[in-house]
Protein backbone atom coordinates (compact mmCIF):
# COMPACT_ATOMS: atom_id res chain seq x y z
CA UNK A 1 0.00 0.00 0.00
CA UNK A 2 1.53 3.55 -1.13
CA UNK A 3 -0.85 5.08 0.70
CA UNK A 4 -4.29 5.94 2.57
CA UNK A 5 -6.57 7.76 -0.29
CA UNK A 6 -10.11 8.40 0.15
CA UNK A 7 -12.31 10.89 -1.88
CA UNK A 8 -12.83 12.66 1.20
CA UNK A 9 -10.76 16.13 2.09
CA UNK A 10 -10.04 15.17 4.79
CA UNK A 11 -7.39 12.49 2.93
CA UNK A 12 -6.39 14.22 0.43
CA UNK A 13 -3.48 15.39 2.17
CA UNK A 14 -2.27 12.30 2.67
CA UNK A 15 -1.12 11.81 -1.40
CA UNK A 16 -1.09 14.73 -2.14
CA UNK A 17 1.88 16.24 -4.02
CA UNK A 18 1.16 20.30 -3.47
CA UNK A 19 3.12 22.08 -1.23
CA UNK A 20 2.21 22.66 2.34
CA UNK A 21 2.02 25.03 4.63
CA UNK A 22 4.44 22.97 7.64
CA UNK A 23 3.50 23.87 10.69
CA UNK A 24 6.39 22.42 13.02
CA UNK A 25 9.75 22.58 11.16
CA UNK A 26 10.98 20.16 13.96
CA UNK A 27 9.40 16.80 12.11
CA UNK A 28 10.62 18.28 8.27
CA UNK A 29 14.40 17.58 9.52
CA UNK A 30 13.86 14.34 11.32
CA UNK A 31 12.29 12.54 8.45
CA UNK A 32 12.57 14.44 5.39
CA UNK A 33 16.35 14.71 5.46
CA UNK A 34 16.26 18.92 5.22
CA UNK A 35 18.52 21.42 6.94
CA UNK A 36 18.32 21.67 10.40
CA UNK A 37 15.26 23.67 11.05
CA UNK A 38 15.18 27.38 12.97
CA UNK A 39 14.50 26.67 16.65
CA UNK A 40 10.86 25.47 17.21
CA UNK A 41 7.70 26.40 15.12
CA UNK A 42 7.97 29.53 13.73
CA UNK A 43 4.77 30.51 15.64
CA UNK A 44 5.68 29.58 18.77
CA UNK A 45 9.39 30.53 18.49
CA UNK A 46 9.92 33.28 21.31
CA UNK A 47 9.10 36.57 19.59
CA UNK A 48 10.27 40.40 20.60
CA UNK A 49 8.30 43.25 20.58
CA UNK A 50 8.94 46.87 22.22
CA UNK A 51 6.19 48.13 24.87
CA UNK A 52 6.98 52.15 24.09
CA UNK A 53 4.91 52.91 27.18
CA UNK A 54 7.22 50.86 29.89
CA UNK A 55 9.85 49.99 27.25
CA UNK A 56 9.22 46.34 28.28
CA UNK A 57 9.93 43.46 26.18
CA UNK A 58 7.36 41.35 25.47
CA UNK A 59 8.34 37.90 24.89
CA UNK A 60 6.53 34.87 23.83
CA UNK A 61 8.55 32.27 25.06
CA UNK A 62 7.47 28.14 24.53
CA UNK A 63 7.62 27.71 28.04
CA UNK A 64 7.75 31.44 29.06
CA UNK A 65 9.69 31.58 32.52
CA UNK A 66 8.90 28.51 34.60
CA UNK A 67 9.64 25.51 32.64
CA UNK A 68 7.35 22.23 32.90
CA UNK A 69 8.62 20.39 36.33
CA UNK A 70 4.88 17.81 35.37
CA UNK A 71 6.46 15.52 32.95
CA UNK A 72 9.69 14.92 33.47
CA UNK A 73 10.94 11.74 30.90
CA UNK A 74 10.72 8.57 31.73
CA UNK A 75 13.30 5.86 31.14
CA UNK A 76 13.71 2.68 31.82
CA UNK A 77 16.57 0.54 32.86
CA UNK A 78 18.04 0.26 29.27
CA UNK A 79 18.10 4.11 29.28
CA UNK A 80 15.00 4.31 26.80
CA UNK A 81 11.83 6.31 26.75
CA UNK A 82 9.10 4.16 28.51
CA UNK A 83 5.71 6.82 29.10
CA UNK A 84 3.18 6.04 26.31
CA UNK A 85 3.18 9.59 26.15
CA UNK A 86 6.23 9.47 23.87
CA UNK A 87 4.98 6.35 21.76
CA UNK A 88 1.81 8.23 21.01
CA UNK A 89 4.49 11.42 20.10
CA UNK A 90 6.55 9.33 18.18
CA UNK A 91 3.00 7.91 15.89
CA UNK A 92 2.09 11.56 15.35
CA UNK A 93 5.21 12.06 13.81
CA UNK A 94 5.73 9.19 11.52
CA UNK A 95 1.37 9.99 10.49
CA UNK A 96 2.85 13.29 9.87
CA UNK A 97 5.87 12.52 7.58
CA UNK A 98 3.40 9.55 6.11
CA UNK A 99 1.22 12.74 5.13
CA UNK A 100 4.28 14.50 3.48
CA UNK A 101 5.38 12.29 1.71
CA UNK A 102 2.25 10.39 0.58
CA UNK A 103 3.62 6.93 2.26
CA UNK A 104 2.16 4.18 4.11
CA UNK A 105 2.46 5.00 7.88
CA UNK A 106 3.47 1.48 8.59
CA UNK A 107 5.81 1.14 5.90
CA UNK A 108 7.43 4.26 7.28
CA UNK A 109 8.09 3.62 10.55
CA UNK A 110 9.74 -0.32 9.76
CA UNK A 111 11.79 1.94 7.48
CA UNK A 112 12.68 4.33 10.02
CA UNK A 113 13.27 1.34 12.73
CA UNK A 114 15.86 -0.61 10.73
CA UNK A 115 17.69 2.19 8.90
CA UNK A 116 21.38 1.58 8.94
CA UNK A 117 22.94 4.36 11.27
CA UNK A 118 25.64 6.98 9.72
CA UNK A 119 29.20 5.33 10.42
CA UNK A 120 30.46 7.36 13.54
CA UNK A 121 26.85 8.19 15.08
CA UNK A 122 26.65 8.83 18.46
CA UNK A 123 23.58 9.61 20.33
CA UNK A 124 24.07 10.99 23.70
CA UNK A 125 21.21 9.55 26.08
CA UNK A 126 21.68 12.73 28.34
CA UNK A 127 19.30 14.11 26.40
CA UNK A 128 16.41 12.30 26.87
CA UNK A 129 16.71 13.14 30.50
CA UNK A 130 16.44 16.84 29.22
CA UNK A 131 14.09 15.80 27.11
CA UNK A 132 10.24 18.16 28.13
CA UNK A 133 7.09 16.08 26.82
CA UNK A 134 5.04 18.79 28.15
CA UNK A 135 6.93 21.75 26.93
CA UNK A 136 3.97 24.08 25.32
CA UNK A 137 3.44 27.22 24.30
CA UNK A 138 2.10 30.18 26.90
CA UNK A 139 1.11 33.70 27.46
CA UNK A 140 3.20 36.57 26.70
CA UNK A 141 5.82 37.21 29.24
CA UNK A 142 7.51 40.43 30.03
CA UNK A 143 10.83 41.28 30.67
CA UNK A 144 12.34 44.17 31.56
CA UNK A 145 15.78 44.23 29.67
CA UNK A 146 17.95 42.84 26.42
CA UNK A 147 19.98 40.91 28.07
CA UNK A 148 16.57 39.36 29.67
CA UNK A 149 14.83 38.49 26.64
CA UNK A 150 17.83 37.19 25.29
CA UNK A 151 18.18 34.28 27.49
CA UNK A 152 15.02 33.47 27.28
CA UNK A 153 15.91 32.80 23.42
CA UNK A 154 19.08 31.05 24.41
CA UNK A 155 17.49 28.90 26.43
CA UNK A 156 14.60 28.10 24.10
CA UNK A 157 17.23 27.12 21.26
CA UNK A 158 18.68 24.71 23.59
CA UNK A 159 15.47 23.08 24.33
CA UNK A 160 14.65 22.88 20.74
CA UNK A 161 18.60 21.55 20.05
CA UNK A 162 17.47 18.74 22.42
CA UNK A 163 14.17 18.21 20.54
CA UNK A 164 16.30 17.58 16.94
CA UNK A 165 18.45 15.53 18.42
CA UNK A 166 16.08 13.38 20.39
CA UNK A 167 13.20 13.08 17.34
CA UNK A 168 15.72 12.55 14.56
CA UNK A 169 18.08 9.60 16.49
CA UNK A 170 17.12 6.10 15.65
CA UNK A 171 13.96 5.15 17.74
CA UNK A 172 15.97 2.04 18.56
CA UNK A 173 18.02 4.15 20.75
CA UNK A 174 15.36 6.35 22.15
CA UNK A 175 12.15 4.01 23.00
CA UNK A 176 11.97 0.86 24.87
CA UNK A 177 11.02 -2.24 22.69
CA UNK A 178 7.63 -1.76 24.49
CA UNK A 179 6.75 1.63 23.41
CA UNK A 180 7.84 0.32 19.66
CA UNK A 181 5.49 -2.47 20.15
CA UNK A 182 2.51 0.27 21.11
CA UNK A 183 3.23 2.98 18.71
CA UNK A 184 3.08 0.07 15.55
CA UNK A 185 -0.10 -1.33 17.54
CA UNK A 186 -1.60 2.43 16.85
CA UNK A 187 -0.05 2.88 13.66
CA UNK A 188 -1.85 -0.32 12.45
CA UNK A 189 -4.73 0.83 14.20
CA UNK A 190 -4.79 4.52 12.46
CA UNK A 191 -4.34 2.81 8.94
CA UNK A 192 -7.37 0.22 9.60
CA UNK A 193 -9.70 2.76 10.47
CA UNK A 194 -8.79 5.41 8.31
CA UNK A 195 -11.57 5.77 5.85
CA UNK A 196 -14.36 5.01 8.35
CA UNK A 197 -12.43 8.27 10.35
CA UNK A 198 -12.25 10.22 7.46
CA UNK A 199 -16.19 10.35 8.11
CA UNK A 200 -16.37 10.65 11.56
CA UNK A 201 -14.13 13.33 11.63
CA UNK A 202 -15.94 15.11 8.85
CA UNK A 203 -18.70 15.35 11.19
CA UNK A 204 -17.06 16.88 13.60
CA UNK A 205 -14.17 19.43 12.81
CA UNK A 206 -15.60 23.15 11.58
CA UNK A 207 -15.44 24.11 8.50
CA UNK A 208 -12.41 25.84 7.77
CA UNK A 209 -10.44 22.92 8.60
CA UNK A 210 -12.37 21.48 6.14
CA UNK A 211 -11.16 23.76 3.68
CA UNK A 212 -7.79 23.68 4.70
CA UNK A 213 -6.75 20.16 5.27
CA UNK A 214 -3.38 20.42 3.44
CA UNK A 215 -2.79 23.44 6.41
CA UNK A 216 -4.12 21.22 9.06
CA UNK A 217 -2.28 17.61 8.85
CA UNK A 218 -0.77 18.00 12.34
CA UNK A 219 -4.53 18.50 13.41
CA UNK A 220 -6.03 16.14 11.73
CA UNK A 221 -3.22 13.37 12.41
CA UNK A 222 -3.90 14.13 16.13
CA UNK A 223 -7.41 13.18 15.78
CA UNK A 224 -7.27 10.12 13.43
CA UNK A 225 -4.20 8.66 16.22
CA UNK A 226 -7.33 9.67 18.96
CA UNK A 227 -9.57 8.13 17.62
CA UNK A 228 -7.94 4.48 16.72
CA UNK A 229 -6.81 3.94 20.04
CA UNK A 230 -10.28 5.02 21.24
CA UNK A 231 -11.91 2.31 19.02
CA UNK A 232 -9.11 0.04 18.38
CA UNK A 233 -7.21 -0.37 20.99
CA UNK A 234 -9.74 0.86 23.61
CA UNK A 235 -8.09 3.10 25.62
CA UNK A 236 -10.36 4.88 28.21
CA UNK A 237 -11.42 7.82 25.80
CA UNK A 238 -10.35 10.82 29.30
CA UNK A 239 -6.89 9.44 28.57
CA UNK A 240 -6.77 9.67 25.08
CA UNK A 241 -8.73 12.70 24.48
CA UNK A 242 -5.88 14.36 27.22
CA UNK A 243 -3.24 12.62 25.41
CA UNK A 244 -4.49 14.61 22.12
CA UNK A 245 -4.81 18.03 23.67
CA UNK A 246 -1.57 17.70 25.14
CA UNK A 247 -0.04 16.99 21.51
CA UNK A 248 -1.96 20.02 20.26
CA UNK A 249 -0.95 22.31 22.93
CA UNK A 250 2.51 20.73 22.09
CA UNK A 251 3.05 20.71 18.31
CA UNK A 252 -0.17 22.93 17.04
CA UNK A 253 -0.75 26.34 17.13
CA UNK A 254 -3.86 28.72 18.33
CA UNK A 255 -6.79 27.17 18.79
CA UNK A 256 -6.47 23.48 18.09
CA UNK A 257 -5.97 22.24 21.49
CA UNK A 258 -10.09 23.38 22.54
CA UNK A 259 -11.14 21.74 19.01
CA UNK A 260 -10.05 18.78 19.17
CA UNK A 261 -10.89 18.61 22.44
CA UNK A 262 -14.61 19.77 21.23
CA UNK A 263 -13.88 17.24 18.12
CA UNK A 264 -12.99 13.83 20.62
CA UNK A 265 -15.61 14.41 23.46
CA UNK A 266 -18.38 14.80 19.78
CA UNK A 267 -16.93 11.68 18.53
CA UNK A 268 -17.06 9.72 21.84
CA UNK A 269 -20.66 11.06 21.90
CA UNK A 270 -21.39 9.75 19.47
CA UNK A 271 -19.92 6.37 19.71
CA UNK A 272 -22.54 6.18 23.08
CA UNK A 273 -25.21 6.79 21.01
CA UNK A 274 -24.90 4.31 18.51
CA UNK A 275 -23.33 1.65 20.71
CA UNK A 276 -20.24 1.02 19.44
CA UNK A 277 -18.33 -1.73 21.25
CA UNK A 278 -14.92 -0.77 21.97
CA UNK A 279 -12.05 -3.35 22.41
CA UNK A 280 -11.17 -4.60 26.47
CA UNK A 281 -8.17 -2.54 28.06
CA UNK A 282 -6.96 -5.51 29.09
CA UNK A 283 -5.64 -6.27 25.51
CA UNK A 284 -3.47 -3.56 25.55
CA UNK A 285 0.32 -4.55 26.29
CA UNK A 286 1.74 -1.19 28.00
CA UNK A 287 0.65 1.22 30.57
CA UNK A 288 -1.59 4.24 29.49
CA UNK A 289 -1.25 6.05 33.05
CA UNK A 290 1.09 9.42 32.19
């Protein structure tokens, strides 16, 4: 299979040759081989601005002063992500290159397991312990000089140095065999139930997504992943629908976090009303506690 195609919108992305509008720069260079990227998503990247009044910068910073102490990584003995959270982060990205490049997910991601690494590659597992899963974007924060503001950016290009460096290293290195095991298990999932999502999620994203979907792939990979493990693998839908927000709040912009919120709680609705039996959690091989 080359690919997921439907005649819905909603999949057209997913073959689709034009070029897009990438919304996190991040996932380009770990699986489409292009220069490193600029630190972060160009939205979210920590921006300047002069307040004349006060003469205070304004600075939107990714995790403005106080970074995320919630989610620290965690590793097993083997020194290897083991949280579900980064198996589910780890699908979104290889649904998102899949997208890019028109690809079968699956196909992808053996590909991307059993590449041959670059004679003299090292990966340092330090940073997975620096590693933030919950590293999102927040408010403007104000400083009240250069020097301020500029480690604020310092600090944010480190974090995002960390982020290139974890994402693009062999996922051999970086997740346990267990967390390899899940994210295929959703992968598989996501490509089963494509189609019949296509629909369901036609129902309930709002329109201008609909007319955008080449400009909303993150998005709509977010809620396809959801959606899978919801029916698939049955997850308990608070956990998943959580999982997604967290992912948008992580690696979308605006206000896709409260939609596909809005979007999962619909669908699960939904899936009440008409009865849809949803597989034991029992079945499932790893942890889904974060």
């Amino acid at each position: 299979m080359e690919g997921i195609r439907c005649s819905s919108v909603l999949s057209c992305y997913y073959s689709s040759k034009t070029h897009f509008k990438l919304r996190h720069q991040a996932l380009e260079h770990c699986f489409l081989s292009l220069p490193p990227p600029p630190p972060r998503h160009p939205a979210s990247r920590p921006k300047v601005r002069i307040s004349l009044p006060s003469m205070a910068l304004q600075v939107q910073d990714q995790q403005s002063f106080h970074k995320s102490k919630e989610m620290l990584p965690k590793i097993d003995k083997s020194g290897r992500f083991c949280s579900p959270r980064a198996a589910r982060e780890l699908a979104l990205l290889i649904v998102y290159a899949s997208c890019l490049q028109g690809s079968d997910p699956i196909r992808l991601f053996e590909k991307r397991i059993n590449a041959a690494r670059e004679p003299g590659y090292e990966f340092d597992k330090a940073s997975l312990l620096q590693y933030n899963h919950m590293s999102f974007g927040g408010p403007p924060v104000t400083t009240h000089s250069v020097e301020e503001a500029d480690e604020l950016l310092r600090s944010d290009e480190q974090d995002s140095a960390i982020e290139a460096e974890v994402l693009s290293a062999p996922p051999k290195l970086v997740y346990s065999k267990l967390l390899l095991s899940f994210t295929r298990k959703l992968l598989v999932a996501t490509v089963d139930k494509w189609d019949n999502h296509v629909l369901a999620i036609d129902k309930v994203v709002p329109s201008n997504w609909k007319n955008e979907p080449a400009g909303r792939i993150l998005e709509l990979s977010i809620l396809h992943l959801a959606m899978s493990e919801i029916t698939v693998l049955g997850t308990r839908h608070p956990i998943v629908i959580n999982e997604a927000v967290d992912l948008a709040k992580r690696f979308c912009d605006g206000a896709a976090p409260r939609i596909i919120n809005g979007c999962l709680r619909t669908f699960v609705k939904d899936l009440a009303g008409t009865g849809t039996a949803q597989t034991s959690n029992s079945k499932l091989e790893v942890p889904l506690q974060v």
